[in-house]
N, C-alpha and C. Protein backbone atom coordinates (compact mmCIF):
# COMPACT_ATOMS: atom_id res chain seq x y z
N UNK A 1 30.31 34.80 9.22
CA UNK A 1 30.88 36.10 9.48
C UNK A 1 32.30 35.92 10.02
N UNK A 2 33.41 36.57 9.32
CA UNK A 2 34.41 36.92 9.84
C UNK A 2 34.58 37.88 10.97
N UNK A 3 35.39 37.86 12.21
CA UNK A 3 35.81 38.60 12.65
C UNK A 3 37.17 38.89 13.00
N UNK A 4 37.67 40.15 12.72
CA UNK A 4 39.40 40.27 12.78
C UNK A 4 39.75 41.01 13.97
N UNK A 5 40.44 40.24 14.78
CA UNK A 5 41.34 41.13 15.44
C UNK A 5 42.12 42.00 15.33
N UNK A 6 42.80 43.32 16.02
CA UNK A 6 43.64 44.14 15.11
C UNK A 6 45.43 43.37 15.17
N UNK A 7 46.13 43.39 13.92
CA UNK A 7 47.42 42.44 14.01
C UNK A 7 48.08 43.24 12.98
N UNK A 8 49.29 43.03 13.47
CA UNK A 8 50.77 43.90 12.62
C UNK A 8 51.06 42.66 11.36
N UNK A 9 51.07 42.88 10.20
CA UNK A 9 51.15 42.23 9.14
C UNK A 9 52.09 42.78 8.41
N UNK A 10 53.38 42.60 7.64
CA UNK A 10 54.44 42.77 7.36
C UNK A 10 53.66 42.95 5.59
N UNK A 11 53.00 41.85 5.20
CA UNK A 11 52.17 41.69 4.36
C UNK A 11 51.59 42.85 3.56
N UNK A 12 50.82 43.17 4.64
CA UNK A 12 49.77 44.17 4.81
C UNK A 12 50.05 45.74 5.32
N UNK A 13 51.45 45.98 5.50
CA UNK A 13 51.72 47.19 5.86
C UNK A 13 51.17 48.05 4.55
N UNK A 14 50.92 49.63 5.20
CA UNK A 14 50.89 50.54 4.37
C UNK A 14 49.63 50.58 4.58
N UNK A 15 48.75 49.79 4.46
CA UNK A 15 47.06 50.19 4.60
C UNK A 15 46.48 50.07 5.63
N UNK A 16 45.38 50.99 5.29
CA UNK A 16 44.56 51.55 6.59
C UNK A 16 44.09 50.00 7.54
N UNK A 17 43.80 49.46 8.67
CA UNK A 17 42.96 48.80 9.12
C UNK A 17 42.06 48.34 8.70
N UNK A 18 40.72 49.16 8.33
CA UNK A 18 39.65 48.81 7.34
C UNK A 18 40.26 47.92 6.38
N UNK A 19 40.96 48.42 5.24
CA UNK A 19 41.65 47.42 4.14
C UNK A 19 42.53 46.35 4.21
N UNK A 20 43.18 46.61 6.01
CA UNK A 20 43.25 45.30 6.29
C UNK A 20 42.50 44.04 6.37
N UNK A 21 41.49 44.61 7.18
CA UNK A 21 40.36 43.80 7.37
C UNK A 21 39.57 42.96 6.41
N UNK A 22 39.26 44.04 5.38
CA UNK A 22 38.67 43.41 4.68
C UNK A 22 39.27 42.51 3.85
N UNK A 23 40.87 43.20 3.57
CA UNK A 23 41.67 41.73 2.11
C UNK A 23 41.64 40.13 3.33
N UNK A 24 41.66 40.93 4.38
CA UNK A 24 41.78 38.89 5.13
C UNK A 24 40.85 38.47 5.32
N UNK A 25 39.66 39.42 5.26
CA UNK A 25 38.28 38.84 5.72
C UNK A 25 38.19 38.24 4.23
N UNK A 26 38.12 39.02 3.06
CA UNK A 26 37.43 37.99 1.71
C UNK A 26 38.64 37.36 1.27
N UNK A 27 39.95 37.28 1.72
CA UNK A 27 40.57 36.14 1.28
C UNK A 27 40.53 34.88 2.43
N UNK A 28 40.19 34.88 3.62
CA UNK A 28 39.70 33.49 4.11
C UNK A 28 38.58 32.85 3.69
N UNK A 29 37.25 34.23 3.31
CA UNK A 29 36.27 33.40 2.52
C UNK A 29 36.24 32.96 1.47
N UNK A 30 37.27 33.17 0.61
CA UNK A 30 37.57 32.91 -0.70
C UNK A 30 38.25 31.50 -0.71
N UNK A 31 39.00 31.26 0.11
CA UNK A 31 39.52 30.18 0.23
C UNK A 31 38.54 28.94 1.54
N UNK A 32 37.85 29.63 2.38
CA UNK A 32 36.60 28.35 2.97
C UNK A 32 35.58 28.24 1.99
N UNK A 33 35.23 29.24 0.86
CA UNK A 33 34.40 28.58 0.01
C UNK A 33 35.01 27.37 -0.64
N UNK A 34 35.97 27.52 -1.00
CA UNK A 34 36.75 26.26 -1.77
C UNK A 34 37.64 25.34 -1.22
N UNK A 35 36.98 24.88 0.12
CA UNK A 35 37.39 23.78 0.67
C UNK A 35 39.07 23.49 1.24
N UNK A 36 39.47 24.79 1.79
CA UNK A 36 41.30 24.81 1.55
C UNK A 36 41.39 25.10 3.40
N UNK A 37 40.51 24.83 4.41
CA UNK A 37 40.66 24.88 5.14
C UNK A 37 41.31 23.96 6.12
N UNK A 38 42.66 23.81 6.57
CA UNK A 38 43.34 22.37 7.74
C UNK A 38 42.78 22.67 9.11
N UNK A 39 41.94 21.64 9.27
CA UNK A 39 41.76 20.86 10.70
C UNK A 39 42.97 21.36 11.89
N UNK A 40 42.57 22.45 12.55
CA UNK A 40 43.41 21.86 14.13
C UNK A 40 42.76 21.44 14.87
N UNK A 41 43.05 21.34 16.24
CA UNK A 41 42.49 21.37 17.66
C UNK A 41 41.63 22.07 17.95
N UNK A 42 40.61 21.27 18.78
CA UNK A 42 40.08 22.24 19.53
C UNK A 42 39.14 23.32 18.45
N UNK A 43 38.20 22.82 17.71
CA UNK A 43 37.54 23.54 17.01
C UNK A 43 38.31 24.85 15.98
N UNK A 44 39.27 24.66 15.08
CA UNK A 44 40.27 25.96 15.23
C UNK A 44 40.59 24.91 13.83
N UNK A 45 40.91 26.19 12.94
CA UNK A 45 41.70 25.55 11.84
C UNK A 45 42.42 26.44 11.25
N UNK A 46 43.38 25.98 9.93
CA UNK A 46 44.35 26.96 9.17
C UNK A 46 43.69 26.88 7.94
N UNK A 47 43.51 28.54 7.54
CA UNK A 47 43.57 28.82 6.45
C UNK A 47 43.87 29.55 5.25
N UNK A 48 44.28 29.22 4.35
CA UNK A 48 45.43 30.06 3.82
C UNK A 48 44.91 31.36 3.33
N UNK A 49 45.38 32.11 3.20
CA UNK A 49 45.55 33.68 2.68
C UNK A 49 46.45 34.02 1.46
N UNK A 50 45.63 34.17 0.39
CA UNK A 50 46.17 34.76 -0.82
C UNK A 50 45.98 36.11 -0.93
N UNK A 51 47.14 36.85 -0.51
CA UNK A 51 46.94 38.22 -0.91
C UNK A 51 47.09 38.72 -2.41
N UNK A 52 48.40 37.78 -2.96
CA UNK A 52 48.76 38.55 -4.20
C UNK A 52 48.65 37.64 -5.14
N UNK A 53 48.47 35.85 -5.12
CA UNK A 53 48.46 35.40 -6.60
C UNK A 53 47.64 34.02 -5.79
N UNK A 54 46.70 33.45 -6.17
CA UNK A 54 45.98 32.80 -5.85
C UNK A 54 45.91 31.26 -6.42
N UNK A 55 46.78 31.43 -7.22
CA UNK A 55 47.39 30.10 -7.61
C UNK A 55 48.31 29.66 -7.01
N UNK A 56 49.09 30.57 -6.47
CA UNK A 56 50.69 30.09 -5.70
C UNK A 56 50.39 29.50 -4.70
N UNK A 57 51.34 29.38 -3.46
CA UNK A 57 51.20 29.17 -2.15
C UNK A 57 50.84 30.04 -1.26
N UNK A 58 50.17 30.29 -0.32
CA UNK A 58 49.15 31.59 0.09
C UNK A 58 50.40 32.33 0.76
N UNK A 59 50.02 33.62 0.94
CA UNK A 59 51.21 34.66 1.72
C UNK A 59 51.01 34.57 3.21
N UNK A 60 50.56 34.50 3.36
CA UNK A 60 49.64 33.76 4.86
C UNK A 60 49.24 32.73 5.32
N UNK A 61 49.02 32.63 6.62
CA UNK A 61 47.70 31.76 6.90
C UNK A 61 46.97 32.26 8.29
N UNK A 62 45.81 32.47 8.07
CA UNK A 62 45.10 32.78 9.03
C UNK A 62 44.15 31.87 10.16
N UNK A 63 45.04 31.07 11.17
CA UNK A 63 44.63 30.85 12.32
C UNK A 63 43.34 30.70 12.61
N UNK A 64 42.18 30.64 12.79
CA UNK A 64 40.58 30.77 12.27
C UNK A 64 40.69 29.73 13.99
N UNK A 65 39.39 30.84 14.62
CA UNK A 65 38.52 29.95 15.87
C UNK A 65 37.38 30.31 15.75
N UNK A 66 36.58 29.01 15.95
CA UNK A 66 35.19 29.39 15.76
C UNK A 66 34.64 29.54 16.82
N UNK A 67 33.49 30.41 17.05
CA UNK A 67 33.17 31.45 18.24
C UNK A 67 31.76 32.10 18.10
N UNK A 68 30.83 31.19 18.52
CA UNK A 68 29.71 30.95 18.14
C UNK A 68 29.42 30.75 16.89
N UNK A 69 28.62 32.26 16.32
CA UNK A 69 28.32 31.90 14.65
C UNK A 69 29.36 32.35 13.93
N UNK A 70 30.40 33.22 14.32
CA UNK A 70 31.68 33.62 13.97
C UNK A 70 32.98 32.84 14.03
N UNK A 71 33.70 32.95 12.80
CA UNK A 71 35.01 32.57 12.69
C UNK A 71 36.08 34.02 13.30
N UNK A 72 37.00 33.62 13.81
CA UNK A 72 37.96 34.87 14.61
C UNK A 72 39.62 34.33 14.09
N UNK A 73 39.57 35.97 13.62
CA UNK A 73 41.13 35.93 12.86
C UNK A 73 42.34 36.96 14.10
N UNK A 74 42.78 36.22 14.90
CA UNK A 74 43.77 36.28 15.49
C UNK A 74 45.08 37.09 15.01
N UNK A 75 45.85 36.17 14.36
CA UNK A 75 47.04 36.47 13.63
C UNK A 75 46.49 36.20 12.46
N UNK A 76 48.12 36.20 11.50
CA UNK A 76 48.33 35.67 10.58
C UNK A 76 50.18 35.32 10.53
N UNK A 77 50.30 34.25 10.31
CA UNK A 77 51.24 33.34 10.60
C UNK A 77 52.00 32.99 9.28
N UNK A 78 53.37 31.85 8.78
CA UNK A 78 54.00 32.39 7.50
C UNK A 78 53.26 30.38 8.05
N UNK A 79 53.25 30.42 6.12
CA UNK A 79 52.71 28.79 6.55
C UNK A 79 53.86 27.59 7.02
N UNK A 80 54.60 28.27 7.42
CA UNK A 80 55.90 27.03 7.40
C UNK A 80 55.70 26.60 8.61
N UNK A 81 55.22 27.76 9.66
CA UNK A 81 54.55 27.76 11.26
C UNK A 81 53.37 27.10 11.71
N UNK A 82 52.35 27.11 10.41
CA UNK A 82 51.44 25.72 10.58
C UNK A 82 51.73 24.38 10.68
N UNK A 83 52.30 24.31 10.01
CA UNK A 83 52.97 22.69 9.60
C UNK A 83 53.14 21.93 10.99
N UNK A 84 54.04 22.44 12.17
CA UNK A 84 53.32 21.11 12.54
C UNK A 84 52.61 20.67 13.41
N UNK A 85 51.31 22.00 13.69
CA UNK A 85 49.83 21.87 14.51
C UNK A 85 48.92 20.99 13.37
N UNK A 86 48.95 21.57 12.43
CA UNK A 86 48.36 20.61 10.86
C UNK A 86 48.50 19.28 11.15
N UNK A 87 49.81 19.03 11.25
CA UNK A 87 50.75 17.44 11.24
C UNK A 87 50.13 16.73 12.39
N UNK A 88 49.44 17.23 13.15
CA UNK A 88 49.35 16.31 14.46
C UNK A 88 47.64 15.85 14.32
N UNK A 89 46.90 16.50 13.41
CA UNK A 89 45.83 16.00 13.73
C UNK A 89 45.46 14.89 12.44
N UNK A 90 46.40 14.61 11.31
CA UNK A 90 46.23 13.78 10.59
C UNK A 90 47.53 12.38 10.70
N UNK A 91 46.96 11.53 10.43
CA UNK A 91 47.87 10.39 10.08
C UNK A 91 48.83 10.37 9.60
N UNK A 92 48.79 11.13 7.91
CA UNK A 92 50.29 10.72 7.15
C UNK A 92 50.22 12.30 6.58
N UNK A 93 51.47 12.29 6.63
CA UNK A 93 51.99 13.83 5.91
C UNK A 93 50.74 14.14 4.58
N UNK A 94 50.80 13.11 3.80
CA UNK A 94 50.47 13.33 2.32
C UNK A 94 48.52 14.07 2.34
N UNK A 95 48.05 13.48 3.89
CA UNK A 95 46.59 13.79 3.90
C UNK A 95 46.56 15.47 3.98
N UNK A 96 47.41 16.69 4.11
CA UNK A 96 47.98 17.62 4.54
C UNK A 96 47.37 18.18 2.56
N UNK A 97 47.05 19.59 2.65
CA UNK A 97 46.80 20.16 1.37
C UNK A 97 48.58 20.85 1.09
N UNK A 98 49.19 20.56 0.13
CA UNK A 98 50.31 21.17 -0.66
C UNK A 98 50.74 22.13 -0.02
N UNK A 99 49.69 23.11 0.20
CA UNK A 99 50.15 24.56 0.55
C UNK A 99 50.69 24.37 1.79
N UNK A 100 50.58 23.89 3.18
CA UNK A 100 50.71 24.02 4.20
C UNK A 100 52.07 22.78 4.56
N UNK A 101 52.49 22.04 3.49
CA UNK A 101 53.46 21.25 3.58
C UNK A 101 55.23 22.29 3.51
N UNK A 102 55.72 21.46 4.35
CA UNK A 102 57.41 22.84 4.20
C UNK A 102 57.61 22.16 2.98
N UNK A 103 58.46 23.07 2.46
CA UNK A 103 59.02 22.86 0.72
C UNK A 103 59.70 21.64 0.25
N UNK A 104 60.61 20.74 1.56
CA UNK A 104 61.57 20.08 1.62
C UNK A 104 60.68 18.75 1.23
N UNK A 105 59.12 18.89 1.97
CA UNK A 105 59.24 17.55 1.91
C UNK A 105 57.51 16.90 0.66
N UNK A 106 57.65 18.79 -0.03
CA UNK A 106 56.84 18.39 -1.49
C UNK A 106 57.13 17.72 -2.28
């Protein structure tokens, strides 16, 4: 189970709350079904958010703490701002999924 906090999304302006909720709730599950989730600290990971094309690089990333049987969506962050909480819990840049790498150093 997802749970969302309420958050100002630049993204996501124009729609109600509810439809907030729900495009980040089934686009984090869309993307933890398919394994696209980065490792942080402290039980807590990044995961990306495809709002509009799901092949690209996600429009988001949603922050994820786990909290008992629940995952908790905080923010949502631009992925260039993950990069380097991501960076610290792996060895070498390259172990890092594409999406969450800055552009410079794909």
């Amino acid at each position: 189970m997802v749970a969302i906090d309420q958050f100002h999304s630049t993204e996501l302006a124009g729609l109600s709350l509810v439809a907030q909720n729900a495009a980040v709730a089934l686009a984090v599950e869309w993307s933890l079904r398919r394994g696209l989730a980065v490792r942080q600290l402290r039980e807590s990971y990044f995961v990306p958010v495809h709002l509009a094309d799901r092949d690209g690089a996600p429009d988001v990333v949603a922050p994820i703490q786990v909290q008992a049987d629940r995952l908790v969506v905080r923010s949502l962050v631009q992925p260039r701002v993950a990069y380097p909480a991501a960076r610290a819990v792996v060895e070498r840049r390259g172990q890092l999924p594409e999406w969450v790498r800055p552009l410079e150093t794909r």
